[in-house]
PDB file of N, CA and C in Angstrom:
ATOM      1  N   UNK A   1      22.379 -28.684 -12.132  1.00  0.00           N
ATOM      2  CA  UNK A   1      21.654 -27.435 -12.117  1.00  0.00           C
ATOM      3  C   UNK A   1      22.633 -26.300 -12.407  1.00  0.00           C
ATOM      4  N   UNK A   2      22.251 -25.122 -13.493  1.00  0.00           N
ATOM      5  CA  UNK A   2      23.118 -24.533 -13.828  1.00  0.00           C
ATOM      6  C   UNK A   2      22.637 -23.017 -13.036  1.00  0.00           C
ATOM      7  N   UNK A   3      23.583 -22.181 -12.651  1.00  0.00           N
ATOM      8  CA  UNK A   3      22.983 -20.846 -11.984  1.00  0.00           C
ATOM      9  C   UNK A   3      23.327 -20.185 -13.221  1.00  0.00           C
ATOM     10  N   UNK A   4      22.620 -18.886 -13.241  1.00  0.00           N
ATOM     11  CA  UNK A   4      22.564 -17.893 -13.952  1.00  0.00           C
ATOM     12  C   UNK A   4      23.059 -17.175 -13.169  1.00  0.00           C
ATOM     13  N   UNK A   5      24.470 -16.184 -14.090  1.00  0.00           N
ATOM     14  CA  UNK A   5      24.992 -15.016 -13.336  1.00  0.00           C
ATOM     15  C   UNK A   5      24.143 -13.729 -14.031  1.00  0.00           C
ATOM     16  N   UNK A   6      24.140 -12.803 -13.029  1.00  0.00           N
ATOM     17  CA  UNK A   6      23.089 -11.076 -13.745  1.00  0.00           C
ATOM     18  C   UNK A   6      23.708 -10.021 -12.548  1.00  0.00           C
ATOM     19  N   UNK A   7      24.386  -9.441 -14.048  1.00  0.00           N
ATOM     20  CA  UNK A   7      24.564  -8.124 -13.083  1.00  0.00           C
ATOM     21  C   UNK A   7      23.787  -7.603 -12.205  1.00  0.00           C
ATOM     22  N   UNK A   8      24.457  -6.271 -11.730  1.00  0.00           N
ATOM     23  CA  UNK A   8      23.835  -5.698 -10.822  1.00  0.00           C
ATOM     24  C   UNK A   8      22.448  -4.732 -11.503  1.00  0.00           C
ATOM     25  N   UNK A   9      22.491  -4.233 -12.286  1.00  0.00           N
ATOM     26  CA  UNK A   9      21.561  -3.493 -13.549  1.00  0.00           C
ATOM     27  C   UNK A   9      20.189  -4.256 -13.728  1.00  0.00           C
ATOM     28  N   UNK A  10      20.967  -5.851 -14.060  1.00  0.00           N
ATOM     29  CA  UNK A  10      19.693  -6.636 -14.686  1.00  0.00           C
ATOM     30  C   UNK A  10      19.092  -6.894 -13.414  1.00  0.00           C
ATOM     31  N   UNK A  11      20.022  -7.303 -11.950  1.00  0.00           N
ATOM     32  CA  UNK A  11      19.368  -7.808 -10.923  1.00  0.00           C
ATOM     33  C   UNK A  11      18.331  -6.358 -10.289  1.00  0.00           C
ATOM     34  N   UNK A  12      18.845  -4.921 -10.682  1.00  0.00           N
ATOM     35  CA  UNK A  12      17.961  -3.857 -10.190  1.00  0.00           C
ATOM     36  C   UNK A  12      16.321  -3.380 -11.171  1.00  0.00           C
ATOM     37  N   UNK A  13      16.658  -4.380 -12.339  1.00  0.00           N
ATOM     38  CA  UNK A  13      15.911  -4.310 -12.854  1.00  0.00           C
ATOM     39  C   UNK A  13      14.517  -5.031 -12.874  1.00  0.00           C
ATOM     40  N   UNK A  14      15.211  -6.180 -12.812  1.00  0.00           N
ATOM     41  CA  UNK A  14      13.837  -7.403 -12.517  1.00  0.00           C
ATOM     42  C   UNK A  14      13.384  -7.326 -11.296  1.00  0.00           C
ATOM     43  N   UNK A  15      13.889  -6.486  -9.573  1.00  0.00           N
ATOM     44  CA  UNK A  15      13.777  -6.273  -8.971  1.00  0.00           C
ATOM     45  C   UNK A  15      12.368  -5.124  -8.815  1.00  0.00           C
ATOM     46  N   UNK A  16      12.916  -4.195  -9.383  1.00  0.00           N
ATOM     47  CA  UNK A  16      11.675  -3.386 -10.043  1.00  0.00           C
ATOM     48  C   UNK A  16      10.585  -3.755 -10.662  1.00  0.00           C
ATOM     49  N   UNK A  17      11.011  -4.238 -11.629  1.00  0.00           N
ATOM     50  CA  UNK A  17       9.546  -4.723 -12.153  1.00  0.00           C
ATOM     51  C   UNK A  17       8.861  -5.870 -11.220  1.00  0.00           C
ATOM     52  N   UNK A  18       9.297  -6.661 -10.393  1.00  0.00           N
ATOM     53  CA  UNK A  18       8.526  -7.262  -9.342  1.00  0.00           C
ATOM     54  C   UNK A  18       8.045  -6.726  -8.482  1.00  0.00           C
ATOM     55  N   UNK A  19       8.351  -5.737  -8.330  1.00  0.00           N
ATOM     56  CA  UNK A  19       7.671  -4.591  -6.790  1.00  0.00           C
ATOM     57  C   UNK A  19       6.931  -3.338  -7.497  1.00  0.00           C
ATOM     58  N   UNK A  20       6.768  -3.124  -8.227  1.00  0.00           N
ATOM     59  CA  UNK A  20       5.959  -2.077  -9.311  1.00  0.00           C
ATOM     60  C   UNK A  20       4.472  -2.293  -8.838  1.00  0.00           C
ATOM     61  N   UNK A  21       3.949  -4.139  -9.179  1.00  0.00           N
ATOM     62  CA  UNK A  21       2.838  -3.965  -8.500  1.00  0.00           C
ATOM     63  C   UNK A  21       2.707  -4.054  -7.294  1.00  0.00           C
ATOM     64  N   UNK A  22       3.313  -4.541  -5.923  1.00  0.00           N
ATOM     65  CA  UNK A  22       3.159  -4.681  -5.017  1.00  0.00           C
ATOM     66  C   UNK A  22       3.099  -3.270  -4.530  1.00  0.00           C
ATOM     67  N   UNK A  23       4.069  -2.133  -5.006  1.00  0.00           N
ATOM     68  CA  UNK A  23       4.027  -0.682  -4.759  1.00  0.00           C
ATOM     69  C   UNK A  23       2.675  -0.034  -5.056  1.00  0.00           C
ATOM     70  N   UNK A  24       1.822  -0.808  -6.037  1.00  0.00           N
ATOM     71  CA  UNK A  24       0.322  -0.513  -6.259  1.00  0.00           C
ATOM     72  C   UNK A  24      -0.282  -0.507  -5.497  1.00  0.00           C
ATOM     73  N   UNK A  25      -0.073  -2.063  -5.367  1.00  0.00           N
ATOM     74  CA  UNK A  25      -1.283  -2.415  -4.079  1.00  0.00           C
ATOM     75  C   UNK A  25      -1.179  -1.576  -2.768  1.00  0.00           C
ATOM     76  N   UNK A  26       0.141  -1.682  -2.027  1.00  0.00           N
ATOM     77  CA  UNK A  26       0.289  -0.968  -1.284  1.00  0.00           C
ATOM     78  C   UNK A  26      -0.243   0.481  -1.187  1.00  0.00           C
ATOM     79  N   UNK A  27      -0.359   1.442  -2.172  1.00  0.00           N
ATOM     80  CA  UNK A  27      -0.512   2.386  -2.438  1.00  0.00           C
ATOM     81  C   UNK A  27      -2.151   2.335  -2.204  1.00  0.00           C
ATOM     82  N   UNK A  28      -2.934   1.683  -3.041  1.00  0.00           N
ATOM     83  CA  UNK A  28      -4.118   1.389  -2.931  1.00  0.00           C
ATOM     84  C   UNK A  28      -4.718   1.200  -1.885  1.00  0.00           C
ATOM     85  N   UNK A  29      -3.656   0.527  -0.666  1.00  0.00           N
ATOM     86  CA  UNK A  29      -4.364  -0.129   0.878  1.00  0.00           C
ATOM     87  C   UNK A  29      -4.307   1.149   1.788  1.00  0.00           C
ATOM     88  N   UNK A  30      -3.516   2.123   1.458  1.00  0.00           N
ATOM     89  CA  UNK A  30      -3.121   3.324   2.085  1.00  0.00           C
ATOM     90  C   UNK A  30      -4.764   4.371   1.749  1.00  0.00           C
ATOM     91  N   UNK A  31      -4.499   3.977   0.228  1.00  0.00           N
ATOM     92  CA  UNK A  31      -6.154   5.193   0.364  1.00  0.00           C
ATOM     93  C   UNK A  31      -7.023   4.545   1.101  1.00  0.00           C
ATOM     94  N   UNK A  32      -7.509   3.488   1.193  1.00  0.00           N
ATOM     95  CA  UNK A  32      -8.697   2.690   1.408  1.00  0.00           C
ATOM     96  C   UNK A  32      -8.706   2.891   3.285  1.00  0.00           C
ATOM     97  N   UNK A  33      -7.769   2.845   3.514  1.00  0.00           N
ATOM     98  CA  UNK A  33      -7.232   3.020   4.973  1.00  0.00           C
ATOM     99  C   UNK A  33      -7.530   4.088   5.196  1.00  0.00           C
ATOM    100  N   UNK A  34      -7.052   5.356   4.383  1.00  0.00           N
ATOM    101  CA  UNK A  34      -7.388   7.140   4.729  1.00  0.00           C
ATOM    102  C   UNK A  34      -8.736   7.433   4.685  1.00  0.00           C
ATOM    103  N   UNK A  35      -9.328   6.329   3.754  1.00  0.00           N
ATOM    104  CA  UNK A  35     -10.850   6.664   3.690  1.00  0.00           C
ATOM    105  C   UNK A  35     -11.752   6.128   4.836  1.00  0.00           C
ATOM    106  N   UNK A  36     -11.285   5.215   5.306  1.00  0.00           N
ATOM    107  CA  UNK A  36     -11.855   4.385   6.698  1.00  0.00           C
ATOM    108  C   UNK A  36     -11.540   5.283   7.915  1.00  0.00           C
ATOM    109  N   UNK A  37     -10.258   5.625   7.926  1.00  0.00           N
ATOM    110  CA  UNK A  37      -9.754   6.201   9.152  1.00  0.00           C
ATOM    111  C   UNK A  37     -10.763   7.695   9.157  1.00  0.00           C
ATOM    112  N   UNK A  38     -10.991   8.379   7.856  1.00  0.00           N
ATOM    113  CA  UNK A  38     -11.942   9.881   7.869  1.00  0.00           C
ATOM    114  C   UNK A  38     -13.350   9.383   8.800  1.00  0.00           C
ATOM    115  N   UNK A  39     -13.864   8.357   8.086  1.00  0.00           N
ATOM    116  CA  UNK A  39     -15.294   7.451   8.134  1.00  0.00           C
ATOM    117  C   UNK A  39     -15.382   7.513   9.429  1.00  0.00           C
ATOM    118  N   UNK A  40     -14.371   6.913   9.872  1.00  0.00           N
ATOM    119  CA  UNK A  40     -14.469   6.275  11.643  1.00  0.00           C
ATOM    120  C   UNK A  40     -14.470   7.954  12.525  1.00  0.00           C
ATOM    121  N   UNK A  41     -13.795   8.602  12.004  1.00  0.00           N
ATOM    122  CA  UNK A  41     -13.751  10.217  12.681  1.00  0.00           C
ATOM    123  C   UNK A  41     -15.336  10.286  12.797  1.00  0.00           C
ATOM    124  N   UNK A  42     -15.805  10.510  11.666  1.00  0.00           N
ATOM    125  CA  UNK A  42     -16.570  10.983  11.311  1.00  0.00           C
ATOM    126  C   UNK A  42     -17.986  10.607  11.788  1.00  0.00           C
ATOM    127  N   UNK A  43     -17.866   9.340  12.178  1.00  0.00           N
ATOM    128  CA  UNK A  43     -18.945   8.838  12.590  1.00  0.00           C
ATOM    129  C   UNK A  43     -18.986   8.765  14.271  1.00  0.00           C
ATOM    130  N   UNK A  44     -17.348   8.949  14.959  1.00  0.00           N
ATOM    131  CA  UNK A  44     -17.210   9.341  16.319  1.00  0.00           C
ATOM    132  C   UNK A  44     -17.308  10.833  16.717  1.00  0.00           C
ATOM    133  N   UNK A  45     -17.323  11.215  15.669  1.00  0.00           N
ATOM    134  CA  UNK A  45     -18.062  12.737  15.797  1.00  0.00           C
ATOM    135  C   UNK A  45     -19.720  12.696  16.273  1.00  0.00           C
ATOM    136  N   UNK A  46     -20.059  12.216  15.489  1.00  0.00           N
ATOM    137  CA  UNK A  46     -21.539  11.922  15.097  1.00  0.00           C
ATOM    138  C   UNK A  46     -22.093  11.365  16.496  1.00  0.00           C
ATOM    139  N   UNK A  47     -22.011  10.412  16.883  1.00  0.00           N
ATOM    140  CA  UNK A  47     -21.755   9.823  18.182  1.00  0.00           C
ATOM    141  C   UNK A  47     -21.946  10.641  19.077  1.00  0.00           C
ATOM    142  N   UNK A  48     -20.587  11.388  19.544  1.00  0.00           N
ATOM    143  CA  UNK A  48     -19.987  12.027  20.406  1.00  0.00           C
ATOM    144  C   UNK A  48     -21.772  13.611  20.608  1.00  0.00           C
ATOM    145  N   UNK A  49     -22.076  13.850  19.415  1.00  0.00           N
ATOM    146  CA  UNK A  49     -23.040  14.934  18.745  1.00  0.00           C
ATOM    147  C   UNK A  49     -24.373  14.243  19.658  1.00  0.00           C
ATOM    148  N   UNK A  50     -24.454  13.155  19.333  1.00  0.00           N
ATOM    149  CA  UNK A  50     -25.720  12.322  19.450  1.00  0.00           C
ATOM    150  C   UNK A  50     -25.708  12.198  21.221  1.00  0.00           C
ATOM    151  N   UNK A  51     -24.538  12.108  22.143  1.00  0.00           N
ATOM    152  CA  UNK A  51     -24.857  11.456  23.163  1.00  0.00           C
ATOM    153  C   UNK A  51     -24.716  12.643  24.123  1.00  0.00           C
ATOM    154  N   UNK A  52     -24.297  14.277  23.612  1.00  0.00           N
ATOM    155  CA  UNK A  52     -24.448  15.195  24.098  1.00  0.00           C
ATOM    156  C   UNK A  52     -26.208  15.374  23.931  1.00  0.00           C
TER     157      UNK A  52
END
């Protein structure tokens, strides 16, 4: 089995491009989360309105 040597450049590179999408997704789970977390306010508002 032969190893491949890679600079530090190529190793910061392919590094990047492997986490590019995971930085998506992540990004994506964050709105979806901000939008749930408003929702849930919003509806313990509502609640809170309703049982006064």
């Amino acid at each position: 089995m032969s190893a491949k040597s890679i600079n530090l450049e190529e190793f910061r590179s392919l590094l990047d491009e492997k986490l590019v999408p995971l930085k998506s997704e992540i990004s994506e789970l964050n709105s979806k989360r901000s939008f749930i977390d408003m929702t849930n306010e919003k509806y313990e508002e509502v609640m809170s309105m309703l049982a006064e």
